[in-house]
C-alpha atoms as a PDB file:
ATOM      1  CA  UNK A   1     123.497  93.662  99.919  1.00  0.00           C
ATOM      2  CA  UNK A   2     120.160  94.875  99.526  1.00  0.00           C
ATOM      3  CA  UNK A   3     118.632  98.255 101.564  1.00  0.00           C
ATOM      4  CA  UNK A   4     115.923  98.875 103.471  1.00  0.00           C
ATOM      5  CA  UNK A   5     115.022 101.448 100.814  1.00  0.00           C
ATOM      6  CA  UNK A   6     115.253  98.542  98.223  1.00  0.00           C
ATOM      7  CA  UNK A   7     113.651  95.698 100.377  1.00  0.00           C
ATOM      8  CA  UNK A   8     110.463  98.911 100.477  1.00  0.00           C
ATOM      9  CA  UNK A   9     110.227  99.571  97.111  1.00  0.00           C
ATOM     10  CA  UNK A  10     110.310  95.791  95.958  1.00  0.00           C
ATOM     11  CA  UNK A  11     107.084  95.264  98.203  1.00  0.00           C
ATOM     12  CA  UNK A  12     105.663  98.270  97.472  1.00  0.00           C
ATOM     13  CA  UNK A  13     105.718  96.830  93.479  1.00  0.00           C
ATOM     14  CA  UNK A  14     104.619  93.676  94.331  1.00  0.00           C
ATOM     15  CA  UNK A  15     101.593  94.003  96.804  1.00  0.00           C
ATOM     16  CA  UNK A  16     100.890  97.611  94.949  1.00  0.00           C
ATOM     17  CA  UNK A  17     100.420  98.809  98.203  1.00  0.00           C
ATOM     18  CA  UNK A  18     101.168 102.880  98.983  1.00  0.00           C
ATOM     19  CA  UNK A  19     104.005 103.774 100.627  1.00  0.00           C
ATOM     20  CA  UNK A  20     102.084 105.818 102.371  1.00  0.00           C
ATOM     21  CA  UNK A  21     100.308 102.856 104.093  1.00  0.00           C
ATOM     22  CA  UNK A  22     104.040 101.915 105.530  1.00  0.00           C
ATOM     23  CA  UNK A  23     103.994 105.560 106.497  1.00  0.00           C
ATOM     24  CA  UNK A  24     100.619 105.308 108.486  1.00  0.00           C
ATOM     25  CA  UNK A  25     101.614 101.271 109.812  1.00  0.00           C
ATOM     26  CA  UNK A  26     104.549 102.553 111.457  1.00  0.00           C
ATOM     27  CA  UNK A  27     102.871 105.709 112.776  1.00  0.00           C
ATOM     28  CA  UNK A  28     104.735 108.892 110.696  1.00  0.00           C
ATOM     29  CA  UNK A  29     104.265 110.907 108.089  1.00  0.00           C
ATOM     30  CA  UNK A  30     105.764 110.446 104.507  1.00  0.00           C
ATOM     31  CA  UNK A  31     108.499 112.018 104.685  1.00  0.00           C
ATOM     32  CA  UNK A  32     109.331 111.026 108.215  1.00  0.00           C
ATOM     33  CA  UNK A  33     109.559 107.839 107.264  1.00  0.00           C
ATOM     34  CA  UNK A  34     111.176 108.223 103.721  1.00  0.00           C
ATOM     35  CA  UNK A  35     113.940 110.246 105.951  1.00  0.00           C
ATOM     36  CA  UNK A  36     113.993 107.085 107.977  1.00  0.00           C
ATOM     37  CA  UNK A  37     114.752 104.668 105.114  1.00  0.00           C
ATOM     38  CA  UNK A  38     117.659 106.854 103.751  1.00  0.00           C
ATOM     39  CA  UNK A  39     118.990 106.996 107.052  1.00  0.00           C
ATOM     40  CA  UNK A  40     118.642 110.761 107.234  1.00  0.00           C
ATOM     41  CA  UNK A  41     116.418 109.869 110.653  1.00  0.00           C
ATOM     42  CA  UNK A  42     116.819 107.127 113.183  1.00  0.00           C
ATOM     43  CA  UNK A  43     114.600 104.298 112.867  1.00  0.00           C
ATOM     44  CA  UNK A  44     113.460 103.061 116.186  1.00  0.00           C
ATOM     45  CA  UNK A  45     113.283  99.552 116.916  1.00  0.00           C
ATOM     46  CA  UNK A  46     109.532 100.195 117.517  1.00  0.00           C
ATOM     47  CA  UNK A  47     109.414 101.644 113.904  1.00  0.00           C
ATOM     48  CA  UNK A  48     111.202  98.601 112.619  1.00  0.00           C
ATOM     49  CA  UNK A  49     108.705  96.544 114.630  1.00  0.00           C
ATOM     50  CA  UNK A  50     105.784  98.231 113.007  1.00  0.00           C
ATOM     51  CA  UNK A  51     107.320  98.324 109.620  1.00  0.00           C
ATOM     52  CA  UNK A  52     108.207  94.043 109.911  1.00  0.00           C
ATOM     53  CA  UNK A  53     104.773  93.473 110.810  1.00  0.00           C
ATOM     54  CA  UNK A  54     103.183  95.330 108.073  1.00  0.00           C
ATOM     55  CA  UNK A  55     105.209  93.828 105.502  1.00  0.00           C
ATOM     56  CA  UNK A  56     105.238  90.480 107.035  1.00  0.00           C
ATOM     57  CA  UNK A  57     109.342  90.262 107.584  1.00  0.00           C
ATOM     58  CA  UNK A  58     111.000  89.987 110.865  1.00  0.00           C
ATOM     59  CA  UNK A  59     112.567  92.540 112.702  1.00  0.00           C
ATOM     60  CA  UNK A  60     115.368  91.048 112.314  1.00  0.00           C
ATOM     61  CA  UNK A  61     115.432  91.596 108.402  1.00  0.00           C
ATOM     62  CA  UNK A  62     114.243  95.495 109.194  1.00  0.00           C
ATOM     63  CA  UNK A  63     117.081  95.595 111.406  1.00  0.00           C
ATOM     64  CA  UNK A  64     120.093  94.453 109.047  1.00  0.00           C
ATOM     65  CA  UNK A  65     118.924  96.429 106.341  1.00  0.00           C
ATOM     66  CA  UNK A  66     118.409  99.642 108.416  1.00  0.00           C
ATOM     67  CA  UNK A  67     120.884 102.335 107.432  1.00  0.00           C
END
């Protein structure tokens, strides 16, 4: 089963965007949100809204791969 840390970094490579960007999308800083994907902070269904639309998933992917 893939991650939500894995799902990231495969998009990350392939639209070379910044992670960063995710960062600013779903409205934290860096390492807020790199705490998020590692599951070392909660990530709010409004964060895994934010983060699905700026990646162009559902929330329902962000969801089942959330730690």
């Amino acid at each position: 089963m893939e991650s939500l840390e894995g799902l990231v970094g495969s998009y990350l490579a392939v639209t070379r965007t910044r992670k960063q960007d995710l960062a600013d999308a779903v409205g934290c800083s860096l390492i807020t949100f790199n705490k998020k994907l590692r599951g070392d902070s909660d990530l709010t269904i409004t964060d895994a809204r934010r983060l699905a639309r700026a990646m162009g998933k559902s929330c329902d992917e962000i969801c089942h791969l959330a730690p």
